[in-house]
C-alpha atoms as a PDB file:
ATOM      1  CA  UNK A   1      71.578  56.119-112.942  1.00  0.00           C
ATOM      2  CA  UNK A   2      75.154  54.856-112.324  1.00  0.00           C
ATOM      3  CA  UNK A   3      76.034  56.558-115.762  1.00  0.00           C
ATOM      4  CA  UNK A   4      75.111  60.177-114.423  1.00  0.00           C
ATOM      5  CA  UNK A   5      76.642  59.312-110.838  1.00  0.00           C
ATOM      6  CA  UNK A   6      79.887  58.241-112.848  1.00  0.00           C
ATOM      7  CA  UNK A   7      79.539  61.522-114.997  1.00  0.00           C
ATOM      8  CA  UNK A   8      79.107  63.652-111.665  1.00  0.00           C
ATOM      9  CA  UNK A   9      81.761  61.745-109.620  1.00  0.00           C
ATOM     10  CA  UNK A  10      84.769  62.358-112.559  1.00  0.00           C
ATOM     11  CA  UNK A  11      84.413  65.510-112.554  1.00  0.00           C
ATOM     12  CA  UNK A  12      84.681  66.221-108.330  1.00  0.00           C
ATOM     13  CA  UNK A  13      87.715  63.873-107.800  1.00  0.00           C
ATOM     14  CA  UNK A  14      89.651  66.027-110.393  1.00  0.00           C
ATOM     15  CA  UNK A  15      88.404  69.005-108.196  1.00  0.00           C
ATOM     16  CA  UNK A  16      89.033  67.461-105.701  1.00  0.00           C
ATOM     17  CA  UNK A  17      92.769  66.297-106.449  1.00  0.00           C
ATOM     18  CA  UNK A  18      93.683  69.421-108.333  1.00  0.00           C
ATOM     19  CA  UNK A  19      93.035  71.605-105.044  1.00  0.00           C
ATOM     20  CA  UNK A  20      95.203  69.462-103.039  1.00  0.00           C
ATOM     21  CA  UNK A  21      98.155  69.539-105.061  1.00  0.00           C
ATOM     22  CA  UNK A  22      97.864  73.492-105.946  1.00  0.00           C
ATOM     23  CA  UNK A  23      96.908  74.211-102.286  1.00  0.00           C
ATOM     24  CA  UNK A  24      99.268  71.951-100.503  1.00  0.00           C
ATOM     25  CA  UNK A  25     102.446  73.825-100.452  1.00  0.00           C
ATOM     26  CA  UNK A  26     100.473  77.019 -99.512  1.00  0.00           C
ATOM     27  CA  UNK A  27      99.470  75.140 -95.904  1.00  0.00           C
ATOM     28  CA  UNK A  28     102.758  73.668 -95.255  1.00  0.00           C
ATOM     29  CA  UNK A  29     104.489  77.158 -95.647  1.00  0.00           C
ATOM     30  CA  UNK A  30     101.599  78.937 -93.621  1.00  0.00           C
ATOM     31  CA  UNK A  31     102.968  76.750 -90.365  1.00  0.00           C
ATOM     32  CA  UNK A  32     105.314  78.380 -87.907  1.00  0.00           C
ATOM     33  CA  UNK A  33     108.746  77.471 -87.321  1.00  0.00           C
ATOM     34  CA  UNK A  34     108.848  75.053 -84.425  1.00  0.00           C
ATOM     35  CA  UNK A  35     110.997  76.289 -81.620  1.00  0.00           C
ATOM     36  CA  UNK A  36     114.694  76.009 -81.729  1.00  0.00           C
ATOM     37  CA  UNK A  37     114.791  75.133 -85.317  1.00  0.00           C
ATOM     38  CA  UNK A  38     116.416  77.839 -87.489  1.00  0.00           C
ATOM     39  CA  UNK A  39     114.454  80.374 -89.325  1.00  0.00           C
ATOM     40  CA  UNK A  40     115.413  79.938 -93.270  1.00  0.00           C
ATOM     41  CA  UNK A  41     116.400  82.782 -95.353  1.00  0.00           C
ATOM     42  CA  UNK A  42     114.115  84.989 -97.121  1.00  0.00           C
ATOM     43  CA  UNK A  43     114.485  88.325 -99.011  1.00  0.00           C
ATOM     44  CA  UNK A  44     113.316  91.248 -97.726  1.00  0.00           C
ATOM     45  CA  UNK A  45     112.864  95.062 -99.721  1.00  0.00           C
ATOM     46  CA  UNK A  46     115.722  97.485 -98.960  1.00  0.00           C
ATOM     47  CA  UNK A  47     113.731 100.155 -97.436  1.00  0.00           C
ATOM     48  CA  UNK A  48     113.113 103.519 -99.377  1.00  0.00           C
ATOM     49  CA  UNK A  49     113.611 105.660 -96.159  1.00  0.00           C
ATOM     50  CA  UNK A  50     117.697 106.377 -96.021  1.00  0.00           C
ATOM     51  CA  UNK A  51     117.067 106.677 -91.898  1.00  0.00           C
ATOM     52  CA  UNK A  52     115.619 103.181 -91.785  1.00  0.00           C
ATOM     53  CA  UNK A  53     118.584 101.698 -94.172  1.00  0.00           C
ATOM     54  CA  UNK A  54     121.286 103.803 -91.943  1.00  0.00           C
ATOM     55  CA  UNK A  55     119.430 102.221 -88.834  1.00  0.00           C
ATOM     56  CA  UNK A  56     119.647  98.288 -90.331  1.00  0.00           C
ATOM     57  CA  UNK A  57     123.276  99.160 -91.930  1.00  0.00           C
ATOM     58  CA  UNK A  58     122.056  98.526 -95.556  1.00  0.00           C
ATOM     59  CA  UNK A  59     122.686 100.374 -98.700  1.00  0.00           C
ATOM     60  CA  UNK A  60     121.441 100.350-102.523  1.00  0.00           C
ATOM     61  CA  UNK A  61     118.075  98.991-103.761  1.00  0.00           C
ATOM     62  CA  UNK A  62     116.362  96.057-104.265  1.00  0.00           C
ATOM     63  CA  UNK A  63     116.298  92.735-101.589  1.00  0.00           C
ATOM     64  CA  UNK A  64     118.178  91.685 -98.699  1.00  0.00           C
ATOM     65  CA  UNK A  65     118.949  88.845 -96.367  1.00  0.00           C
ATOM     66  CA  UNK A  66     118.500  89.092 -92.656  1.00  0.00           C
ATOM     67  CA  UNK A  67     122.287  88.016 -92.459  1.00  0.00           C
ATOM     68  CA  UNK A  68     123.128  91.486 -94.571  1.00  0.00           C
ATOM     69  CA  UNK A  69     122.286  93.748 -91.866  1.00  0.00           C
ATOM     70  CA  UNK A  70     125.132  94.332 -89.724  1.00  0.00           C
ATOM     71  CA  UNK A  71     123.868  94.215 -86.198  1.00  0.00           C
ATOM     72  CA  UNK A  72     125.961  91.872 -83.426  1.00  0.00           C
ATOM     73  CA  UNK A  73     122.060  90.377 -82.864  1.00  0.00           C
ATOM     74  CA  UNK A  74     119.341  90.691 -84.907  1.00  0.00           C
ATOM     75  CA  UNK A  75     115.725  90.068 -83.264  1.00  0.00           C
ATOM     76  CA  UNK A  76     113.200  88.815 -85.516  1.00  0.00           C
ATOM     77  CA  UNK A  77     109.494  88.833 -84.069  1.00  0.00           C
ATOM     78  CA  UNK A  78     106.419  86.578 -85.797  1.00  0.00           C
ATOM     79  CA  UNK A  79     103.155  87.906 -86.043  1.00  0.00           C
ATOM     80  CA  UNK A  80     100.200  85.173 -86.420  1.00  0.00           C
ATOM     81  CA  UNK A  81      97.384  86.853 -88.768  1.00  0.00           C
ATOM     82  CA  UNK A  82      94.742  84.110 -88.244  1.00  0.00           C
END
């Protein structure tokens, strides 16, 4: 009997490790930034729509930093989905 529990047990704890270290940095990045603290940079697609690029002072294709539009403030609003 402790052969098969030992055979059974192996095989979880791998499970059981493997999810934590693949799933790990998913949940730290899925918190919030606390308030106060500074938001860090991400890239963002240059929008298709020449109106909407005009409006956020951007030009060309590809990605973008919040710091590349040229706007005296730029207000940035989070949206929870869960």
């Amino acid at each position: 009997m402790a052969k098969g529990v030992k055979e059974l047990l192996i095989p979880l704890l791998f499970m059981l490790v493997l999810f934590a270290l693949v799933h790990y940095p998913v949940f730290a990045a899925s918190k919030p930034p606390a308030k106060g603290t500074v938001l860090p940079q991400f890239q963002l697609k240059v929008p298709e729509d020449s109106k909407a690029k005009d409006y956020l002072g951007l030009s060309g294709r590809g990605e973008f930093t919040v710091s590349g539009i040229k706007a005296q403030v730029v207000i940035i609003q989070l949206f929870s989905r869960y």
